[in-house]
C-alpha atoms as a PDB file:
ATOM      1  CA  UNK A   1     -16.747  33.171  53.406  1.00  0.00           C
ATOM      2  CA  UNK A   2     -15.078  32.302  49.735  1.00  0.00           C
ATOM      3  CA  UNK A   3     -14.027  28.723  49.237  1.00  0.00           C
ATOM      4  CA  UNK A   4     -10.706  28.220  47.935  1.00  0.00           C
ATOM      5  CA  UNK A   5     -10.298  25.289  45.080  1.00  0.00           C
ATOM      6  CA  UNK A   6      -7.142  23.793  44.114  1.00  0.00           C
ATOM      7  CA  UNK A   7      -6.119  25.218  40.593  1.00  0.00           C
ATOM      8  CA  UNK A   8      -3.563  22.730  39.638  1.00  0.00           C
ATOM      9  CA  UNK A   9      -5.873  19.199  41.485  1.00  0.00           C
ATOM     10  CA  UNK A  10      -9.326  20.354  39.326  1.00  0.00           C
ATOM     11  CA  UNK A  11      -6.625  21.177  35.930  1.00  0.00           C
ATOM     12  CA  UNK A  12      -5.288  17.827  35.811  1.00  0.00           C
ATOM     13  CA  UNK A  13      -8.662  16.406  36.652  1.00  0.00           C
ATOM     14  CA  UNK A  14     -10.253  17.715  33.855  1.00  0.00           C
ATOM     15  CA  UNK A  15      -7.271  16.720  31.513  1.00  0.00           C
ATOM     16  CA  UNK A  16      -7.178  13.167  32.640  1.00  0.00           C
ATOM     17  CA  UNK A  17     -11.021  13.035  32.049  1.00  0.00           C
ATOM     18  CA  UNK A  18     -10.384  12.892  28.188  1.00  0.00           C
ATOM     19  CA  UNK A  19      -7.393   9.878  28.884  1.00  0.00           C
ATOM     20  CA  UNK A  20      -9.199   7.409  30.291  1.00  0.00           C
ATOM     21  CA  UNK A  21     -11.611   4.879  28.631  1.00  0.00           C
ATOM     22  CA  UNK A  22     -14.908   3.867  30.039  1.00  0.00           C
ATOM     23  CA  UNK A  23     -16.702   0.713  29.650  1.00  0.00           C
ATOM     24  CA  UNK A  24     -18.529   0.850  26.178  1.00  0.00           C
ATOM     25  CA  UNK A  25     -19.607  -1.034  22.851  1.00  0.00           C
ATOM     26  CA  UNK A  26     -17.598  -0.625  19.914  1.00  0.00           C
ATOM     27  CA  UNK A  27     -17.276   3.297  18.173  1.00  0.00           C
ATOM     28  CA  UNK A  28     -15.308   2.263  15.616  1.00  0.00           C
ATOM     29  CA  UNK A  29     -11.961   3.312  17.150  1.00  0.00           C
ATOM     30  CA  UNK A  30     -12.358   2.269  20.696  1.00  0.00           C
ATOM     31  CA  UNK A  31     -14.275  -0.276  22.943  1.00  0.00           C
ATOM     32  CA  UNK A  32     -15.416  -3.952  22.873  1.00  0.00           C
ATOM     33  CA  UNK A  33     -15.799  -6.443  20.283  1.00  0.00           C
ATOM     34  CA  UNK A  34     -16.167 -10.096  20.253  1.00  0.00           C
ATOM     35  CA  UNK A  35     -16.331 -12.524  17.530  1.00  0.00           C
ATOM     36  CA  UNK A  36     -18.210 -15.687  18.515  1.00  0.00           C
ATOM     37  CA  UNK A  37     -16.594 -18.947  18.174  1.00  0.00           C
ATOM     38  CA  UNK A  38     -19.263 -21.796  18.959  1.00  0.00           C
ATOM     39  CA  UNK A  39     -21.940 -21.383  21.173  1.00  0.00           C
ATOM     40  CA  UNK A  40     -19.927 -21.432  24.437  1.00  0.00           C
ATOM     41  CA  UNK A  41     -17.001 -19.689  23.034  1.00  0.00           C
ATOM     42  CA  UNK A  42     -16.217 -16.193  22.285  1.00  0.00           C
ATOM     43  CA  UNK A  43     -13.119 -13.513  21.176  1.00  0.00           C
ATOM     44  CA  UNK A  44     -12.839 -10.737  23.146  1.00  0.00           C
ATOM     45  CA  UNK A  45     -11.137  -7.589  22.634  1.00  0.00           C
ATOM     46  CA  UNK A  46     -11.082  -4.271  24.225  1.00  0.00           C
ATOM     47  CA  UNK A  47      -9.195  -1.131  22.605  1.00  0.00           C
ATOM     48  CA  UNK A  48      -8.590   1.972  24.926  1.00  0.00           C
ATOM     49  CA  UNK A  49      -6.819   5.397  25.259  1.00  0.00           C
ATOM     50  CA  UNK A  50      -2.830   4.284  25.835  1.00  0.00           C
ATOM     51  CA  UNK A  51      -3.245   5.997  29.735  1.00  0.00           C
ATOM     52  CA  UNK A  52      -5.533   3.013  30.325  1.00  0.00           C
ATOM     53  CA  UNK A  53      -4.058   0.986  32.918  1.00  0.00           C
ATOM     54  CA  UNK A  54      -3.504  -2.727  31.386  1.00  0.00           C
ATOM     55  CA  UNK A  55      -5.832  -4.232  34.261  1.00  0.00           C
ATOM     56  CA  UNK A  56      -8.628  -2.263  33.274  1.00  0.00           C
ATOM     57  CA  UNK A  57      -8.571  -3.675  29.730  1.00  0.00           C
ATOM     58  CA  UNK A  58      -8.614  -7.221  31.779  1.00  0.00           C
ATOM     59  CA  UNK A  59     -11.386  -5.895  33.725  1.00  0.00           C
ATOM     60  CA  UNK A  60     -13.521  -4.991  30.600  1.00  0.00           C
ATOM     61  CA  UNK A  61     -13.105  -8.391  28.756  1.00  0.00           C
ATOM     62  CA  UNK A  62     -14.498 -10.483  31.836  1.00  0.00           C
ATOM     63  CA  UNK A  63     -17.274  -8.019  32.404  1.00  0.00           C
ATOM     64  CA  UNK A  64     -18.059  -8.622  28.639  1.00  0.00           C
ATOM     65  CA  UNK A  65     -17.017 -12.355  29.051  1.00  0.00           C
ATOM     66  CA  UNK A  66     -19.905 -12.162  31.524  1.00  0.00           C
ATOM     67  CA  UNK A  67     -22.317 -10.132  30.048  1.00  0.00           C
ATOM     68  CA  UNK A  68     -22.166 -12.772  27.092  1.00  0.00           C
ATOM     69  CA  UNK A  69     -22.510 -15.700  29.559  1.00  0.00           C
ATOM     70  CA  UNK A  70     -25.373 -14.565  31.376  1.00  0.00           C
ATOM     71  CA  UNK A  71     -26.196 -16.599  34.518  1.00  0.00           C
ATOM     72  CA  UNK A  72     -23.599 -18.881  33.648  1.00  0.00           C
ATOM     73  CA  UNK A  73     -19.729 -18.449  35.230  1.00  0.00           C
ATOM     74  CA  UNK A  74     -17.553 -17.173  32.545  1.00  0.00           C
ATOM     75  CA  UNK A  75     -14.074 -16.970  32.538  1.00  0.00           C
ATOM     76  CA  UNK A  76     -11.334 -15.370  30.061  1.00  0.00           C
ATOM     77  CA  UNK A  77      -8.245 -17.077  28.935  1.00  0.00           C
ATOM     78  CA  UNK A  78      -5.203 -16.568  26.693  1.00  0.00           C
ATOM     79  CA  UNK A  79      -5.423 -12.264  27.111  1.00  0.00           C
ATOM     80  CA  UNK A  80      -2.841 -10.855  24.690  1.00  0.00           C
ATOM     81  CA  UNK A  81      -1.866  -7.034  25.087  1.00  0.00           C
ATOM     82  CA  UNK A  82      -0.466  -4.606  22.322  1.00  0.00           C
ATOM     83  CA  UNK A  83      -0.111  -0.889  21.518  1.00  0.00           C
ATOM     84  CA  UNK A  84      -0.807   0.348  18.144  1.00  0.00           C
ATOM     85  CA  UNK A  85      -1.029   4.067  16.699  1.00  0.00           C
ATOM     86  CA  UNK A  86      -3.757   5.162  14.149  1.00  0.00           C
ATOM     87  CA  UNK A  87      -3.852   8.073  12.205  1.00  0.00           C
ATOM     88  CA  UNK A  88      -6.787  10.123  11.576  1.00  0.00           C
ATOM     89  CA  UNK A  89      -7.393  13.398   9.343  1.00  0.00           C
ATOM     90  CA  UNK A  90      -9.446  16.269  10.629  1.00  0.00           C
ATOM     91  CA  UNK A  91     -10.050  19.604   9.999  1.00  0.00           C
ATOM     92  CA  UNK A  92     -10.394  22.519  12.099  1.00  0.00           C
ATOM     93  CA  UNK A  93     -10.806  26.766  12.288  1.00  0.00           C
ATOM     94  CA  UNK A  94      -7.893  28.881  11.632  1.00  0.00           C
ATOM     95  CA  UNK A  95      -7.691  32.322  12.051  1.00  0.00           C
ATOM     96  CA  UNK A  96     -11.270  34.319  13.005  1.00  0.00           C
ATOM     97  CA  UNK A  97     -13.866  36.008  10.607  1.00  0.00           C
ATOM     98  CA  UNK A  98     -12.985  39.270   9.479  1.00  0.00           C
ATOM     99  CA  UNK A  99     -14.507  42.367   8.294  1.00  0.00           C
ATOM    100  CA  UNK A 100     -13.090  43.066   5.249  1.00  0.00           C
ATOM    101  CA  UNK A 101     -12.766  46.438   3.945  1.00  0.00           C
ATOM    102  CA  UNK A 102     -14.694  47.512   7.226  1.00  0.00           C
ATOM    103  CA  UNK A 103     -17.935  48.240   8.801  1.00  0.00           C
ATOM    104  CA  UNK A 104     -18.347  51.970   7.693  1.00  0.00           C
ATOM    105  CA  UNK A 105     -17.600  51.000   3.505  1.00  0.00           C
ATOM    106  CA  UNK A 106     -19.928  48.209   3.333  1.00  0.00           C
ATOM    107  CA  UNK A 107     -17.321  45.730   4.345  1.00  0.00           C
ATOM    108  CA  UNK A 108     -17.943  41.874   3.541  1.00  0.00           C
ATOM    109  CA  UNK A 109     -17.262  39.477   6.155  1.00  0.00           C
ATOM    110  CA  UNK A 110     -15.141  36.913   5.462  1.00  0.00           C
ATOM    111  CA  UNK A 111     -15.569  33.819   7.584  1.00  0.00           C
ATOM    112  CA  UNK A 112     -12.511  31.518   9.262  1.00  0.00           C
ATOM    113  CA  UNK A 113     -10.877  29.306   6.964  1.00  0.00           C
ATOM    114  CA  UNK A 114     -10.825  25.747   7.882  1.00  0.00           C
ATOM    115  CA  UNK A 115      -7.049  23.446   7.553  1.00  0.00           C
ATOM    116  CA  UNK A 116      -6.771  19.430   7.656  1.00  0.00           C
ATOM    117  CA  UNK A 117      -4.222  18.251   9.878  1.00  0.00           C
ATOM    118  CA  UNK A 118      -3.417  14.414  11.188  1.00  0.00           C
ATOM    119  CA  UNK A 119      -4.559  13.405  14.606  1.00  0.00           C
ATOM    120  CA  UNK A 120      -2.708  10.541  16.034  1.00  0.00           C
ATOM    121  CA  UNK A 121      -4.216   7.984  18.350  1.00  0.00           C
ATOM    122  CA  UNK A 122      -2.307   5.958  20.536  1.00  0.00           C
ATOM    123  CA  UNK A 123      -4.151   2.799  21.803  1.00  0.00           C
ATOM    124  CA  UNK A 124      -4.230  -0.420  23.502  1.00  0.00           C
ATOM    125  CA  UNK A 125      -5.775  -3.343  23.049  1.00  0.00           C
ATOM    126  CA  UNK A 126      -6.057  -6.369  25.335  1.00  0.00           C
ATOM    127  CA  UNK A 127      -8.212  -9.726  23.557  1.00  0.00           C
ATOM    128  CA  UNK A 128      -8.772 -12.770  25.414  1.00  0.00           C
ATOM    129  CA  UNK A 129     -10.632 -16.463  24.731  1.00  0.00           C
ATOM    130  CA  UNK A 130     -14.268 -16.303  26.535  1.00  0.00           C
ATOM    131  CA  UNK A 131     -15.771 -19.201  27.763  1.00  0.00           C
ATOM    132  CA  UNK A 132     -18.905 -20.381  29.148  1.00  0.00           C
END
C-alpha cells in the first residue's frame, strides 16, 4: 500500500521552518541580550524573524527574565516592540563550471563565478525591564 503525503501541507512546512525564531543566545543578528542594571535589575531584549508572533518575543524575555533570576520570581515590565530592516551583503554562485574549449582539445575548466548581492532582514525586537 503507498502512503499519500500532502504536497502543498509538508511545502509550506518546510518554508515556515526558516520564518520562525527559536529560543537562543545572541548570533549577532538575532536572539537575546540583556544589559544588567544593578544586581536585581536587568534589560532585556529579544530580536526575531518579522513572522514571529509579538507574544513569543514576550514569551522569550520572561523565560530569560527567569533564567537570570534563578529560584527567585522574576517578572518583566515596560516591554517596548519595534520593527527594523538590516541590510546584509553576500555573495553567491552564478552560472555552472564549464568546459571550455571541450573535453576532446584539452579543454580547461572554468569554475562558476561568484556575484555580491544585498540580503535584507526584516526583524523585530521586543525589550523589557527584568526584575528580581
Amino acid at each position: 500500500m503507498m502512503k499519500t503525503v500532502n504536497f502543498g501541507a509538508a511545502l509550506l512546512s518546510l518554508l515556515l521552518s526558516g520564518c520562525i525564531s527559536t529560543y537562543h543566545a545572541w548570533d549577532g543578528t538575532k536572539g537575546y541580550k540583556e544589559e544588567r542594571l544593578d544586581e536585581r535589575q536587568y534589560r532585556v531584549s529579544y530580536v526575531a524573524e518579522q513572522a514571529t508572533r509579538w507574544s513569543w518575543l514576550d514569551d522569550y524575555l520572561e523565560r530569560r527574565c527567569q533564567e537570570l533570576a534563578g529560584s527567585e520570581v522574576a517578572q518583566v515590565t515596560d516591554i517596548n516592540h519595534e520593527t527594523s530592516t538590516v541590510t546584509a551583503m553576500s555573495s553567491a554562485a552564478v552560472g555552472a563550471p564549464v568546459i571550455a574549449g571541450g573535453k576532446d582539445f584539452g579543454g580547461v575548466m572554468m569554475p562558476a563565478t561568484s556575484a555580491s548581492h544585498e540580503v535584507v532582514f526584516k526583524l523585530k525586537k521586543a525589550e523589557g525591564h527584568c526584575s528580581f
